[in-house]
PDB file of N, CA and C in Angstrom:
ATOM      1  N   UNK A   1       0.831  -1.198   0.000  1.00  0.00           N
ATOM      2  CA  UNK A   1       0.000   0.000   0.000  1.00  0.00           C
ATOM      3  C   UNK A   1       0.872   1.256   0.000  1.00  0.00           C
ATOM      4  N   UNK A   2       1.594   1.389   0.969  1.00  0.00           N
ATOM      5  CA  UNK A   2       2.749   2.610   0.912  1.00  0.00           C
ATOM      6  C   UNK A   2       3.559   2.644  -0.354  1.00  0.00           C
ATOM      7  N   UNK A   3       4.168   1.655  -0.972  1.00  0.00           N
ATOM      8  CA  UNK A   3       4.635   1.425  -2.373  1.00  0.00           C
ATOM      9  C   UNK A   3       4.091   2.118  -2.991  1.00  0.00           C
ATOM     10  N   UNK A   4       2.599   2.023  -3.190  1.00  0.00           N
ATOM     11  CA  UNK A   4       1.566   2.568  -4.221  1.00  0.00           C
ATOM     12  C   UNK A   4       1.747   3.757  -3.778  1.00  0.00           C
ATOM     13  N   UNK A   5       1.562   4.474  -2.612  1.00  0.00           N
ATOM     14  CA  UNK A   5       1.305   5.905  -2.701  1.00  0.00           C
ATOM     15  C   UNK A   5       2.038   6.540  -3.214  1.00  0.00           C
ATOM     16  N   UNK A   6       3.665   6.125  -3.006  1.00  0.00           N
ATOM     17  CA  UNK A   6       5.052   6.681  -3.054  1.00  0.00           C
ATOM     18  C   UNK A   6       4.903   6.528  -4.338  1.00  0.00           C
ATOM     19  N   UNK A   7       5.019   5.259  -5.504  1.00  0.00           N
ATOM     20  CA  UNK A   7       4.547   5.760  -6.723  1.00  0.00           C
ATOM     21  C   UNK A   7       3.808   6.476  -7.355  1.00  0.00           C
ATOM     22  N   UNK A   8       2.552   6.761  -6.858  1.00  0.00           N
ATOM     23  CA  UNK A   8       1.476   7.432  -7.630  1.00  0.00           C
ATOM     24  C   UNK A   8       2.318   9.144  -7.042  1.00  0.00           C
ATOM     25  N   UNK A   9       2.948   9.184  -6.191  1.00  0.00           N
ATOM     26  CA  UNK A   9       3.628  10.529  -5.944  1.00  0.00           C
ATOM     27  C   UNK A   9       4.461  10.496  -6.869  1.00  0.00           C
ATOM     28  N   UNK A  10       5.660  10.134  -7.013  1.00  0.00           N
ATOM     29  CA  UNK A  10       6.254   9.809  -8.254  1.00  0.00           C
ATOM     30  C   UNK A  10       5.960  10.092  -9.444  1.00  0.00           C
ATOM     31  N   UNK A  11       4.949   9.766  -9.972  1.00  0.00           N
ATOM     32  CA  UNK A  11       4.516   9.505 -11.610  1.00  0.00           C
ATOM     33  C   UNK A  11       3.534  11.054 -11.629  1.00  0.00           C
ATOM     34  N   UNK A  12       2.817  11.226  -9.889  1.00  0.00           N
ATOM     35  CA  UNK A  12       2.091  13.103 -10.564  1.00  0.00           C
ATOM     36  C   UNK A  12       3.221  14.110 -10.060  1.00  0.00           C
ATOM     37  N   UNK A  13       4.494  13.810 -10.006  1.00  0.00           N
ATOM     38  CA  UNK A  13       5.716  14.524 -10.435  1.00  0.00           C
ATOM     39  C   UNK A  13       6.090  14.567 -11.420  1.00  0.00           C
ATOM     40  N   UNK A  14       5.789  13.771 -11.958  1.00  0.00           N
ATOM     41  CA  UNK A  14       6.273  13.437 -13.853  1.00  0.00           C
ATOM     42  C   UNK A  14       5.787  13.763 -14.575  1.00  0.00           C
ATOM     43  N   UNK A  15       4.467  13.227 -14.388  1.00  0.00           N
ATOM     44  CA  UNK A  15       3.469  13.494 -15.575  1.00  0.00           C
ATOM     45  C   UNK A  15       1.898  14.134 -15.126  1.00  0.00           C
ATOM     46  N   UNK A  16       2.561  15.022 -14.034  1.00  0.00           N
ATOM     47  CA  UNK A  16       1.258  15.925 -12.919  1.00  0.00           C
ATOM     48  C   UNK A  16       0.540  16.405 -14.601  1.00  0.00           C
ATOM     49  N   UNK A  17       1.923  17.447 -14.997  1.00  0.00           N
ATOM     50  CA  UNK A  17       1.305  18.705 -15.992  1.00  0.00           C
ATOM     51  C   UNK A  17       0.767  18.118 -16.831  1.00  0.00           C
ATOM     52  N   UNK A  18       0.658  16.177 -17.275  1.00  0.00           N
ATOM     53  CA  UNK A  18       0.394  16.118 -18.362  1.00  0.00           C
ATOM     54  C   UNK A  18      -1.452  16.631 -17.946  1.00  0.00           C
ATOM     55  N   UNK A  19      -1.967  15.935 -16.882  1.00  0.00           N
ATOM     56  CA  UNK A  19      -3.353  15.871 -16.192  1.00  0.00           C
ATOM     57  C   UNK A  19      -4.500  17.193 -16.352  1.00  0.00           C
ATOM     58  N   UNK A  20      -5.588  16.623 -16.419  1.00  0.00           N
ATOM     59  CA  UNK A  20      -6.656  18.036 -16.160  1.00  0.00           C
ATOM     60  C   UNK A  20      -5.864  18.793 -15.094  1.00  0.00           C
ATOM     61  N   UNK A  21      -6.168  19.924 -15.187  1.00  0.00           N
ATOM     62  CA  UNK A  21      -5.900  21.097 -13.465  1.00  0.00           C
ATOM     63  C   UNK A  21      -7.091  20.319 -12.493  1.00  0.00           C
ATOM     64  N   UNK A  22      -8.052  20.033 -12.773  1.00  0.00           N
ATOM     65  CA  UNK A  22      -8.930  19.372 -11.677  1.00  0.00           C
ATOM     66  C   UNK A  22      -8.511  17.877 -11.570  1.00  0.00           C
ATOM     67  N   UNK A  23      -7.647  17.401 -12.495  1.00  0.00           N
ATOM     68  CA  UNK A  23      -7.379  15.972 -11.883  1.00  0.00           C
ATOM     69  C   UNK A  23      -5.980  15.732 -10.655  1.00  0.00           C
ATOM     70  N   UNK A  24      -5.404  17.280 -11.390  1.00  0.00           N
ATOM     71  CA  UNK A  24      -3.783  17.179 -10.787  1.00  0.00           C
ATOM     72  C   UNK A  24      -3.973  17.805  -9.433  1.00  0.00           C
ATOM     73  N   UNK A  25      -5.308  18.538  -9.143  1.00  0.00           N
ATOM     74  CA  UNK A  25      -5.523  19.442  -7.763  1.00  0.00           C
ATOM     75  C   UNK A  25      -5.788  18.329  -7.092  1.00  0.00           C
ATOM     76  N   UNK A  26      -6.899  17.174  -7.436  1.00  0.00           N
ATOM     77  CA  UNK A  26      -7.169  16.009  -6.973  1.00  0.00           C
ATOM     78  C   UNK A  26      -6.570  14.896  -6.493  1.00  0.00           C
ATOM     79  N   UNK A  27      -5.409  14.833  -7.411  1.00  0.00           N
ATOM     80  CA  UNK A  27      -4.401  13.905  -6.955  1.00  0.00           C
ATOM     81  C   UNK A  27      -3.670  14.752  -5.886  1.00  0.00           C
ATOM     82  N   UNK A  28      -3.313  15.743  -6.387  1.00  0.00           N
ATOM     83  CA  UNK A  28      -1.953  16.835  -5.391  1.00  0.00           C
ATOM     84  C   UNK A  28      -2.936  16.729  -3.747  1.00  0.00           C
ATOM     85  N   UNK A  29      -3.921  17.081  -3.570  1.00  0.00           N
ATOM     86  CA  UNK A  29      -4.612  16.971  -2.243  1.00  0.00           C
ATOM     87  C   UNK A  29      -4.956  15.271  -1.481  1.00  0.00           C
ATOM     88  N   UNK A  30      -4.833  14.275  -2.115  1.00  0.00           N
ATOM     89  CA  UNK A  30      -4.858  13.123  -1.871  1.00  0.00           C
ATOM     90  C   UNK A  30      -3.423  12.664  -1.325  1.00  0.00           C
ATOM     91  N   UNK A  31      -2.475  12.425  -2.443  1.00  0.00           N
ATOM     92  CA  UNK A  31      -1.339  12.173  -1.956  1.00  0.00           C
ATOM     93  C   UNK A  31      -0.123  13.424  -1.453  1.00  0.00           C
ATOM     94  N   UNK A  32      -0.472  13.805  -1.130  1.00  0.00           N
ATOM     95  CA  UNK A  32       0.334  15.557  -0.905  1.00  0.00           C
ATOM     96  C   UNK A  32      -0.152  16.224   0.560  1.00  0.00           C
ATOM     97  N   UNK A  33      -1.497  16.146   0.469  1.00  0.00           N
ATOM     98  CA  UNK A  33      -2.088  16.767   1.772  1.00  0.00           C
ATOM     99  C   UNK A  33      -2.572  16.089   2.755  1.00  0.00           C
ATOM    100  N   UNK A  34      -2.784  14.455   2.230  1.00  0.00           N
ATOM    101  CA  UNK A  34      -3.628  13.793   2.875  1.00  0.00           C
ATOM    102  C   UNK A  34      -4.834  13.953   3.259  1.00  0.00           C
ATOM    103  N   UNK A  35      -5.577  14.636   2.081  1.00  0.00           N
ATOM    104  CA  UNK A  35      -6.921  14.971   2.667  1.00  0.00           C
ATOM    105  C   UNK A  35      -8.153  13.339   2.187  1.00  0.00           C
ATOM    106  N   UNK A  36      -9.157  13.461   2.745  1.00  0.00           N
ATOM    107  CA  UNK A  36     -10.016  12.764   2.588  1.00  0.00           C
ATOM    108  C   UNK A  36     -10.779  13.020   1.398  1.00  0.00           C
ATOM    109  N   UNK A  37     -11.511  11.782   0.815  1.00  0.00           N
ATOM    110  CA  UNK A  37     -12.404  11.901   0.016  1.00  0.00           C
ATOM    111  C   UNK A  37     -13.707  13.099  -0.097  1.00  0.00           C
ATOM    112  N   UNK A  38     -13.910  12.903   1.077  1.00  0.00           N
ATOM    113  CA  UNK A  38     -15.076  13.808   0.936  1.00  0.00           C
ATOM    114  C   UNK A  38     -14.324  15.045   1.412  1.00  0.00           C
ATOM    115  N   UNK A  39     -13.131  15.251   1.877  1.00  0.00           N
ATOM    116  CA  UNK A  39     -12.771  16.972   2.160  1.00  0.00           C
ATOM    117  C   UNK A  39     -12.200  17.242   0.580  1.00  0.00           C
ATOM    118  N   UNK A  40     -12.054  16.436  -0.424  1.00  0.00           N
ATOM    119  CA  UNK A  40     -11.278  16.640  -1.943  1.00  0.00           C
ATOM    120  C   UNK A  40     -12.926  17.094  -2.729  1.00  0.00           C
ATOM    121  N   UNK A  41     -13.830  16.227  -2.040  1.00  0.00           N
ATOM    122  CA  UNK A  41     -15.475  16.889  -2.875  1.00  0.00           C
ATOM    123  C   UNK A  41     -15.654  17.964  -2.390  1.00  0.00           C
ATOM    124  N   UNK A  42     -15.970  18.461  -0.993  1.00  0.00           N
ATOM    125  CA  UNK A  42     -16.102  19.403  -1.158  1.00  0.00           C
ATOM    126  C   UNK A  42     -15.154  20.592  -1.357  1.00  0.00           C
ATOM    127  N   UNK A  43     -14.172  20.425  -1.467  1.00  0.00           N
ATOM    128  CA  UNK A  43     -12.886  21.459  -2.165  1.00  0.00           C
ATOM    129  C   UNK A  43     -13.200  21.676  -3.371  1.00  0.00           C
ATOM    130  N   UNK A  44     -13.431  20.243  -4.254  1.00  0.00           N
ATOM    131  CA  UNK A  44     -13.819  20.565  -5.507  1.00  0.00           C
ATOM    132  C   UNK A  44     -15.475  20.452  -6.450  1.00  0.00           C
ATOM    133  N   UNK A  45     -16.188  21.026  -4.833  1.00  0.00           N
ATOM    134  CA  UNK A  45     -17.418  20.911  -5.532  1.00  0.00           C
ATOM    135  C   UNK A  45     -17.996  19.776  -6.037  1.00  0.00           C
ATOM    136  N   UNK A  46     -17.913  18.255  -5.647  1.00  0.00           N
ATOM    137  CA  UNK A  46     -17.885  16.877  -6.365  1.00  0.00           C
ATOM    138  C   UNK A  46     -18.307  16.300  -5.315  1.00  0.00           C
ATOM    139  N   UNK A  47     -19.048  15.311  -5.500  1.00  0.00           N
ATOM    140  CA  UNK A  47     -18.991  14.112  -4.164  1.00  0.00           C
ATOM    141  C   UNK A  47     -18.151  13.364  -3.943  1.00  0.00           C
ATOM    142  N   UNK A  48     -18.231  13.015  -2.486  1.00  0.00           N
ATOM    143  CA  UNK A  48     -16.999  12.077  -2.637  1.00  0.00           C
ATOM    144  C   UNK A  48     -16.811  10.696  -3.681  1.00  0.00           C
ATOM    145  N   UNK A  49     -17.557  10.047  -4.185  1.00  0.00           N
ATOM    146  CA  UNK A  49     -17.603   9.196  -4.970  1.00  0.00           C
ATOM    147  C   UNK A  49     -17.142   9.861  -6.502  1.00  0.00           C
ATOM    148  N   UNK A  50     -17.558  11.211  -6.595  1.00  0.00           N
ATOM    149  CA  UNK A  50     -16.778  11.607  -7.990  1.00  0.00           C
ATOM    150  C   UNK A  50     -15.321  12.000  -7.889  1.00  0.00           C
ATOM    151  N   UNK A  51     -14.825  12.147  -6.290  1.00  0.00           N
ATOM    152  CA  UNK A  51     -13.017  12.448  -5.908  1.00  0.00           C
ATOM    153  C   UNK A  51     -12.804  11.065  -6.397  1.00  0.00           C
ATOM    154  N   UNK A  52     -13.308   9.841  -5.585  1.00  0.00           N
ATOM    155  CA  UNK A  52     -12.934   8.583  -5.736  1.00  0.00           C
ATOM    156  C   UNK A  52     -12.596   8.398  -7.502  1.00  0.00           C
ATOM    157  N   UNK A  53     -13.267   9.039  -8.635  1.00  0.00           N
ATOM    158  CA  UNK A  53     -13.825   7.986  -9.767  1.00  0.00           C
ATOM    159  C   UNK A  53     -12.419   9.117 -10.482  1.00  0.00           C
ATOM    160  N   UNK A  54     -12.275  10.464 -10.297  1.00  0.00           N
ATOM    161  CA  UNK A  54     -11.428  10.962 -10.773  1.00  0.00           C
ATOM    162  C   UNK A  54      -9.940  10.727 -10.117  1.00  0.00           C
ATOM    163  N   UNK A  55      -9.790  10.601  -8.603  1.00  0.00           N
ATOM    164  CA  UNK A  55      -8.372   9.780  -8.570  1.00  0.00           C
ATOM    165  C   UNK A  55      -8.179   8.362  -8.936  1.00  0.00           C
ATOM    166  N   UNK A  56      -9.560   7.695  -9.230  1.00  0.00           N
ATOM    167  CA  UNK A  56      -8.794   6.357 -10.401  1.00  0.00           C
ATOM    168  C   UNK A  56      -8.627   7.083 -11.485  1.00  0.00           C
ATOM    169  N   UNK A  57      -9.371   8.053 -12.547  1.00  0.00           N
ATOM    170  CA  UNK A  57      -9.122   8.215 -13.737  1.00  0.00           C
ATOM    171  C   UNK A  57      -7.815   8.529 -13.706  1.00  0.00           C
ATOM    172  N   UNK A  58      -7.482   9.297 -12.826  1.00  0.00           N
ATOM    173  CA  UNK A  58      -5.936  10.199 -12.943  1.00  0.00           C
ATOM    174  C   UNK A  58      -5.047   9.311 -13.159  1.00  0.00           C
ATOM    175  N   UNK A  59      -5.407   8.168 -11.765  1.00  0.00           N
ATOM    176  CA  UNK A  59      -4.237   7.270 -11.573  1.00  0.00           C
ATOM    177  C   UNK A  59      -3.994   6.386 -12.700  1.00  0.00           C
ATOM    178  N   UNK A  60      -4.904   6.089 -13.293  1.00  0.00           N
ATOM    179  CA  UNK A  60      -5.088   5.303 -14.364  1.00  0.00           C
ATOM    180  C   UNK A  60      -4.066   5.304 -15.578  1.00  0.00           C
ATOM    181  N   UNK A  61      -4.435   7.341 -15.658  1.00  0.00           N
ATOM    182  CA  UNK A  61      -3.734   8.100 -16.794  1.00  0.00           C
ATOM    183  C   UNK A  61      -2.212   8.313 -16.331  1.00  0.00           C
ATOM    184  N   UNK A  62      -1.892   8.179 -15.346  1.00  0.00           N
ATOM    185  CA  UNK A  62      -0.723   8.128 -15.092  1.00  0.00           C
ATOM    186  C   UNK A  62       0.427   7.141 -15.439  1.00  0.00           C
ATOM    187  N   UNK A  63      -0.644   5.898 -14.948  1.00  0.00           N
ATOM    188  CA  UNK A  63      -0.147   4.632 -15.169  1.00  0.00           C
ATOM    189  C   UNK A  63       0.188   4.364 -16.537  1.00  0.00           C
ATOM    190  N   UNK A  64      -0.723   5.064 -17.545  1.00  0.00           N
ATOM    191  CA  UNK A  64      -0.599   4.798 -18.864  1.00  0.00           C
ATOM    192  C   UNK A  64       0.739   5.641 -19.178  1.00  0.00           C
ATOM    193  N   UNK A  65       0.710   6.642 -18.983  1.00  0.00           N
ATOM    194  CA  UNK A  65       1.442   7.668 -19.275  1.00  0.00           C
ATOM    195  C   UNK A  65       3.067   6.699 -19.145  1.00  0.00           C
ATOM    196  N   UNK A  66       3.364   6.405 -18.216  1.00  0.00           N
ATOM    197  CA  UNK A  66       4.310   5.952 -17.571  1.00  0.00           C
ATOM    198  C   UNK A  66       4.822   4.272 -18.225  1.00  0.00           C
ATOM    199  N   UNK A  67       3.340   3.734 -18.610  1.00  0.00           N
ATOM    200  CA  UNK A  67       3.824   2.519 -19.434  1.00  0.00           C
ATOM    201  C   UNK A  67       4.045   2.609 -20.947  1.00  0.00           C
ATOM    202  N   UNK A  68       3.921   4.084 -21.349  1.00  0.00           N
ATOM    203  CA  UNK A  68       4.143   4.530 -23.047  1.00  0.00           C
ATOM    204  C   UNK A  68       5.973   5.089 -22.818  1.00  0.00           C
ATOM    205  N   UNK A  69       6.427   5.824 -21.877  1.00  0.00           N
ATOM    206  CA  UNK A  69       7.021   6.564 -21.860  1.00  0.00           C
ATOM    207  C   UNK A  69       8.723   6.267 -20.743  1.00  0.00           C
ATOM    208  N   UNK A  70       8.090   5.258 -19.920  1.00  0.00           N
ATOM    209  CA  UNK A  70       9.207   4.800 -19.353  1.00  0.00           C
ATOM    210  C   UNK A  70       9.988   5.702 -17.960  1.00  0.00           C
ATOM    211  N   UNK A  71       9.427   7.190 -18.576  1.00  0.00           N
ATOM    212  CA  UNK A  71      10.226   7.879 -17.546  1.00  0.00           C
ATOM    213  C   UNK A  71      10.835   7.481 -16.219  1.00  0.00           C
ATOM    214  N   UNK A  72       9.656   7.370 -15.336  1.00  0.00           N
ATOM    215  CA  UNK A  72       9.923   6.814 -13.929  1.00  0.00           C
ATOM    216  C   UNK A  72      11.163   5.724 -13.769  1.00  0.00           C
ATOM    217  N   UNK A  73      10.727   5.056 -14.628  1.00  0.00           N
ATOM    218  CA  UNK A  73      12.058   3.751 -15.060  1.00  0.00           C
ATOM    219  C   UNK A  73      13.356   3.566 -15.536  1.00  0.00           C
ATOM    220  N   UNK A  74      13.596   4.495 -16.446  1.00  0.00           N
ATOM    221  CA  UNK A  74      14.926   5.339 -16.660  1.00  0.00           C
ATOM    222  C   UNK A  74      15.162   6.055 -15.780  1.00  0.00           C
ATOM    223  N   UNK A  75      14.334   6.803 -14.728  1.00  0.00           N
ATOM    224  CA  UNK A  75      14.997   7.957 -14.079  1.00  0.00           C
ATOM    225  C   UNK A  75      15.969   6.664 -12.483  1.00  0.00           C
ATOM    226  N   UNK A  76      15.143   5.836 -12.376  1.00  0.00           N
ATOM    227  CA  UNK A  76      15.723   5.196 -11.678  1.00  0.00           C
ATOM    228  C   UNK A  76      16.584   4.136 -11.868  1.00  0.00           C
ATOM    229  N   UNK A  77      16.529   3.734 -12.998  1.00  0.00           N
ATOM    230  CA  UNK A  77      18.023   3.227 -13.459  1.00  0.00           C
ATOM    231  C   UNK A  77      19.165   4.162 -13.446  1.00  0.00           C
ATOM    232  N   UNK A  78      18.976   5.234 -14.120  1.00  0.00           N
ATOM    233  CA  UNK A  78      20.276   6.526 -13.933  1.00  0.00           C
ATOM    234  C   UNK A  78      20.212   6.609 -12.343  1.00  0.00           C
ATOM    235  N   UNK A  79      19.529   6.824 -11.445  1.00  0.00           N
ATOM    236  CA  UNK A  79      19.604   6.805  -9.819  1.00  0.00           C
ATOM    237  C   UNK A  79      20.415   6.149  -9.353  1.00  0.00           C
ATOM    238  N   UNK A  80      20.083   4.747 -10.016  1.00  0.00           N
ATOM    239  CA  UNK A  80      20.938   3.270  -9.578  1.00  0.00           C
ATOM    240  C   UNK A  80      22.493   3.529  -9.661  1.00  0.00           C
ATOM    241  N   UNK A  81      22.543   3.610 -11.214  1.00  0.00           N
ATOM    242  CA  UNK A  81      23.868   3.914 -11.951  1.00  0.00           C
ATOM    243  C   UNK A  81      24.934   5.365 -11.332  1.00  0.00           C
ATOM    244  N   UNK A  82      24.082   6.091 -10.595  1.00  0.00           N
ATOM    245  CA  UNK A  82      25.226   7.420 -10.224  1.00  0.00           C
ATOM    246  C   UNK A  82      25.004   6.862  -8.724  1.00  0.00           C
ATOM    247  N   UNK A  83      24.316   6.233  -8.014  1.00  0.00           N
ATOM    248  CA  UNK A  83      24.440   6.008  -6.287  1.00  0.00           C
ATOM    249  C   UNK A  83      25.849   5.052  -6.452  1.00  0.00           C
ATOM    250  N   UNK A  84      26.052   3.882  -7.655  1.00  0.00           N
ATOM    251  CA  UNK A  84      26.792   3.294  -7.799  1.00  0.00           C
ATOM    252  C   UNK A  84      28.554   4.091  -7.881  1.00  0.00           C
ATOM    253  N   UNK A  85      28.213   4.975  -9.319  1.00  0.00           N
ATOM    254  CA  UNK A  85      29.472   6.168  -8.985  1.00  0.00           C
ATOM    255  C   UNK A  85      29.744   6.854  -7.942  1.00  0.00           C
ATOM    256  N   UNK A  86      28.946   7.021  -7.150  1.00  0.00           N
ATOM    257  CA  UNK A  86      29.172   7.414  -5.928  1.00  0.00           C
ATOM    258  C   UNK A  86      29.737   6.737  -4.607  1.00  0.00           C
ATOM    259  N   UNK A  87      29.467   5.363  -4.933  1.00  0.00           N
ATOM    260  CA  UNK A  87      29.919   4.399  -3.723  1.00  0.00           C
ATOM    261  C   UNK A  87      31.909   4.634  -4.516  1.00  0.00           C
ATOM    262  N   UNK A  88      31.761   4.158  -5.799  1.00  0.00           N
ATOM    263  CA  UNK A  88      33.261   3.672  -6.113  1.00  0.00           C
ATOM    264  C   UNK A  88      34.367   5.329  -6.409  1.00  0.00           C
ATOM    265  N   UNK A  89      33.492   5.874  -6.666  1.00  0.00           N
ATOM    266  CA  UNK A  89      34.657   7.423  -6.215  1.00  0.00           C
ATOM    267  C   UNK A  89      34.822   7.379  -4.569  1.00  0.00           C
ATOM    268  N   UNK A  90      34.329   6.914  -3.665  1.00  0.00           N
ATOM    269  CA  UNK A  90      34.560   7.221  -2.557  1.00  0.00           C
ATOM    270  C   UNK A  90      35.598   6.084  -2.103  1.00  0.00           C
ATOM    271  N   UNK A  91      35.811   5.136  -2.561  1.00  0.00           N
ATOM    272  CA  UNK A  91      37.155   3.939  -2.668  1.00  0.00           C
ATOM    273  C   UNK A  91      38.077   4.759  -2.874  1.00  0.00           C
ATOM    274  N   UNK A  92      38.055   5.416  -3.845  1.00  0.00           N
ATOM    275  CA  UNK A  92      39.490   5.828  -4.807  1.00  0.00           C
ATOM    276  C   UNK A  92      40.538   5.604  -4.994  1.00  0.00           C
ATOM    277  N   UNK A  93      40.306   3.883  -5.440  1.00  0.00           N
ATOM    278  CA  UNK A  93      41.086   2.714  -5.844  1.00  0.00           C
ATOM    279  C   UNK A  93      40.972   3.117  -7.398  1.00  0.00           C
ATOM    280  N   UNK A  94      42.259   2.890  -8.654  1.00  0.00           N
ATOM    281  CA  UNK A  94      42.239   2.903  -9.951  1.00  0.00           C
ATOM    282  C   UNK A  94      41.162   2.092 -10.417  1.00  0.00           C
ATOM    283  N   UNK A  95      40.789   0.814 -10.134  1.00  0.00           N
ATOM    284  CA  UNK A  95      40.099  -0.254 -10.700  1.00  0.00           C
ATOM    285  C   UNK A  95      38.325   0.384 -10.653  1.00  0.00           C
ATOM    286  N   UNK A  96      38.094   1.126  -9.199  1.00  0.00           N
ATOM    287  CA  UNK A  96      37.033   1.547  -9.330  1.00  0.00           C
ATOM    288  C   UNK A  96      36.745   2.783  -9.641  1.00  0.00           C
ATOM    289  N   UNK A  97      37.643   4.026 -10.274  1.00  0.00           N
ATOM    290  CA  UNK A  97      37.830   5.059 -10.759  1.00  0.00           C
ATOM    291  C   UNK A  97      37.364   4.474 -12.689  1.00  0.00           C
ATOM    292  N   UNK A  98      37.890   3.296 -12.882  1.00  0.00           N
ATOM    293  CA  UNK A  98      37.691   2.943 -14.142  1.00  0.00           C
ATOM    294  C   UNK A  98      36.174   2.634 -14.436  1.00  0.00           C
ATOM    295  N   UNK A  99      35.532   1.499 -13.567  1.00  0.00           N
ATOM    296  CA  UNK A  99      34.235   1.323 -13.617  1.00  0.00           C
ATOM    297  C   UNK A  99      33.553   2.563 -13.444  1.00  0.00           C
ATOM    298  N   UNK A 100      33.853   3.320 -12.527  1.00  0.00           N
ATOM    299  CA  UNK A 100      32.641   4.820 -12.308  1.00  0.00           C
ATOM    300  C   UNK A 100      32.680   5.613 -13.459  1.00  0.00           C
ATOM    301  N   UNK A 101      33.701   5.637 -14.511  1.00  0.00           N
ATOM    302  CA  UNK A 101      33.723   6.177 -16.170  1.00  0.00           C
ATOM    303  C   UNK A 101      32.846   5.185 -17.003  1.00  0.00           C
ATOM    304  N   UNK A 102      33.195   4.133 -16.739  1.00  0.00           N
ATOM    305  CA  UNK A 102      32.000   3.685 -17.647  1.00  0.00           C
ATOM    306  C   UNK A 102      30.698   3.340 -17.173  1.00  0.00           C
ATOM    307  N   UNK A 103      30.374   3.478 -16.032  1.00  0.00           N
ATOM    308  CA  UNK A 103      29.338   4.100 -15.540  1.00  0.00           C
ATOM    309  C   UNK A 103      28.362   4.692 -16.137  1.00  0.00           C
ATOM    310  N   UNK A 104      29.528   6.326 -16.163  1.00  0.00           N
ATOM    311  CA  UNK A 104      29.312   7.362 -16.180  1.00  0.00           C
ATOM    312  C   UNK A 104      28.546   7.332 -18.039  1.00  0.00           C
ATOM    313  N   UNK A 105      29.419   6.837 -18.482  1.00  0.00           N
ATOM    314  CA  UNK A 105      29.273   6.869 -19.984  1.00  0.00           C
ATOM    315  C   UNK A 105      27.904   5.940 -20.482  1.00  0.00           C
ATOM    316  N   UNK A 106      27.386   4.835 -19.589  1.00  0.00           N
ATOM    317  CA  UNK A 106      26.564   4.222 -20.055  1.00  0.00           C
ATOM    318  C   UNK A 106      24.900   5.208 -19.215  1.00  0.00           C
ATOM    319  N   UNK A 107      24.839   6.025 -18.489  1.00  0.00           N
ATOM    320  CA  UNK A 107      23.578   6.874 -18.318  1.00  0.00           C
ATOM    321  C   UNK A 107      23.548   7.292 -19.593  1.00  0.00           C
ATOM    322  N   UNK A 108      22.247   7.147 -20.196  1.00  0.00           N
ATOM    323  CA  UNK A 108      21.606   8.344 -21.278  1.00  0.00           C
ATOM    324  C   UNK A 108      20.965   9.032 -20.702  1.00  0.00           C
ATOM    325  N   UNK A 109      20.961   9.987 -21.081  1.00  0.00           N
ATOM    326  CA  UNK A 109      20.093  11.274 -21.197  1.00  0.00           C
ATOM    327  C   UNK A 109      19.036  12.184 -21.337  1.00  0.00           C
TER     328      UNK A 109
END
């Protein structure tokens, strides 16, 4: 369950702007503020069952967004790949000065 939230935070960092302004206020007050269903209806004028039906749509669109586009997934492979340069510059042994260049060289961009 926490997994999920921390992702769905994640992905409306990424792809917030792609969202309606009423889907991204919706999500941003759910996972951001922790507000309740029915305090997100009446914020946005909706019942709580229409907060509920628009943070699945969002989440939904996110999810899609994210399985066309990869972002989230590259950004954390490059994460992986420089925490890694970071462990072996702090050796600063030759052998691991060599690996942290090609490292370095295999992040795209």
């Amino acid at each position: 369950m926490l997994e999920d939230v921390v992702r769905k935070g994640r992905l409306l960092d990424l792809y917030g702007p792609l969202l309606t302004e009423k889907q991204r206020r919706c999500m941003e007050m759910y996972f951001d503020m922790d507000l309740s269903l029915s305090e997100i209806g009446e914020e946005l004028h909706i019942s709580r069952q229409g907060a509920y039906d628009m943070l699945k749509r969002a989440s939904h669109s996110l999810e899609n967004y994210e399985q066309r586009l990869h972002l989230l997934a590259r950004y954390d492979v490059v994460r992986d790949k420089i925490d890694e340069v970071e462990r072996l510059l702090d050796r600063e042994e030759p052998q691991t000065l060599e690996r942290a260049k090609q490292l370095l060289h295999e992040i795209e961009l």
